[in-house]
Protein backbone atom coordinates (compact mmCIF):
# COMPACT_ATOMS: atom_id res chain seq x y z
CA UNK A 1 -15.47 26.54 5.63
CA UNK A 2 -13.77 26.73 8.99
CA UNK A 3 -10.21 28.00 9.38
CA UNK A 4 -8.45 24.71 9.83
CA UNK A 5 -9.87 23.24 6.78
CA UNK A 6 -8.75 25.93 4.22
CA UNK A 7 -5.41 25.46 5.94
CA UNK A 8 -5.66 21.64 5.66
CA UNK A 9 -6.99 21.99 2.05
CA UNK A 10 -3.69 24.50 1.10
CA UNK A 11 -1.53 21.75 2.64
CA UNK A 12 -2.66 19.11 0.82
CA UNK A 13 -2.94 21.18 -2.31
CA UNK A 14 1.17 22.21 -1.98
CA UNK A 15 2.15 18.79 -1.05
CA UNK A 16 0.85 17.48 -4.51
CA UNK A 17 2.88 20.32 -6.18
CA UNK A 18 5.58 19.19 -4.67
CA UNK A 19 4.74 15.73 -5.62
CA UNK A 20 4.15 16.63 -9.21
CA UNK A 21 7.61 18.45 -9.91
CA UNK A 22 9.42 15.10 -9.48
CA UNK A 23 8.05 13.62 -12.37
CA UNK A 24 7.90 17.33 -14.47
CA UNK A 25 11.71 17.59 -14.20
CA UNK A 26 10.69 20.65 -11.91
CA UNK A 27 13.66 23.04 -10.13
CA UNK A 28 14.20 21.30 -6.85
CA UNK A 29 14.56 24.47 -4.70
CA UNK A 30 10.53 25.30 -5.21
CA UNK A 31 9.06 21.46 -4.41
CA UNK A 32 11.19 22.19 -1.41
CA UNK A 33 9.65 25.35 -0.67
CA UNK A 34 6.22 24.08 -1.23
CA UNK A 35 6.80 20.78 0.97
CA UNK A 36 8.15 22.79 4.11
CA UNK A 37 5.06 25.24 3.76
CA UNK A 38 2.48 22.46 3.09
CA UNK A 39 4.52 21.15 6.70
CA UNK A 40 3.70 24.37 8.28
CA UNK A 41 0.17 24.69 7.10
CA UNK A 42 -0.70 21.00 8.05
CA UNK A 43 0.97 22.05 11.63
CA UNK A 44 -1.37 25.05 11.80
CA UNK A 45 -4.49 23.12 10.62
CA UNK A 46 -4.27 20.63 12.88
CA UNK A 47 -3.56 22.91 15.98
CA UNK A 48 -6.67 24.87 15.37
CA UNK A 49 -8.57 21.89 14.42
CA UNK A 50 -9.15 18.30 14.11
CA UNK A 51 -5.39 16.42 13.98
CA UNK A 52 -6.44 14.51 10.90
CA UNK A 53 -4.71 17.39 8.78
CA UNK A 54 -1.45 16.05 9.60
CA UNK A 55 -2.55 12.65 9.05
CA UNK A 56 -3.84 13.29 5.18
CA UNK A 57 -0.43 14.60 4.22
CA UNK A 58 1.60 11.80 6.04
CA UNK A 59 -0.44 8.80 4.41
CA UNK A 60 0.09 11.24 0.96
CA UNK A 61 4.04 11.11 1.62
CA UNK A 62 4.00 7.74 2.68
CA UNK A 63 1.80 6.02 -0.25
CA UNK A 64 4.18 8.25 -2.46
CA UNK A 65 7.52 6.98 -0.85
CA UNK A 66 6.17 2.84 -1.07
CA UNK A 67 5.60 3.54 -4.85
CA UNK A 68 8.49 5.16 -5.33
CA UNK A 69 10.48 2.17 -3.70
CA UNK A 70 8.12 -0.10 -4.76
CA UNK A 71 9.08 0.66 -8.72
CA UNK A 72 12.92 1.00 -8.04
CA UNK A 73 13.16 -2.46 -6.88
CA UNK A 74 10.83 -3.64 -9.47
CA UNK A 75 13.00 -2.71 -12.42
């Protein structure tokens, strides 16, 4: 496994722990934490690799945000 993907893999893997305190009733301080590092990692992946690492965790962010808007203007 090349460099770039075990930093793509840890940015993906944070950015669903960040994803996951939201509905856990988590402390907001650490999905914080975890978001800006899954950021950085995404940002190294892709600079010493292929640029789809910072595609994965934008479409994860994005499907996550039209849900989330999707079911406060459903109820």
């Amino acid at each position: 496994m090349t460099r770039s993907a075990k930093l793509g893999t840890t940015s993906v893997v944070l950015l669903l722990s960040t994803l996951i305190p939201i509905f856990l009733n988590w402390q907001l301080p650490i999905a914080f934490v975890c978001g800006v590092l899954a950021g950085l990692f995404a940002l190294l992946a892709a600079q010493q690799g292929s640029r789809w690492w910072l595609t994965v965790p934008g479409l994860i962010v994005a499907g996550v945000s039209i849900l989330r808007w999707n079911a406060a203007h459903t109820f």
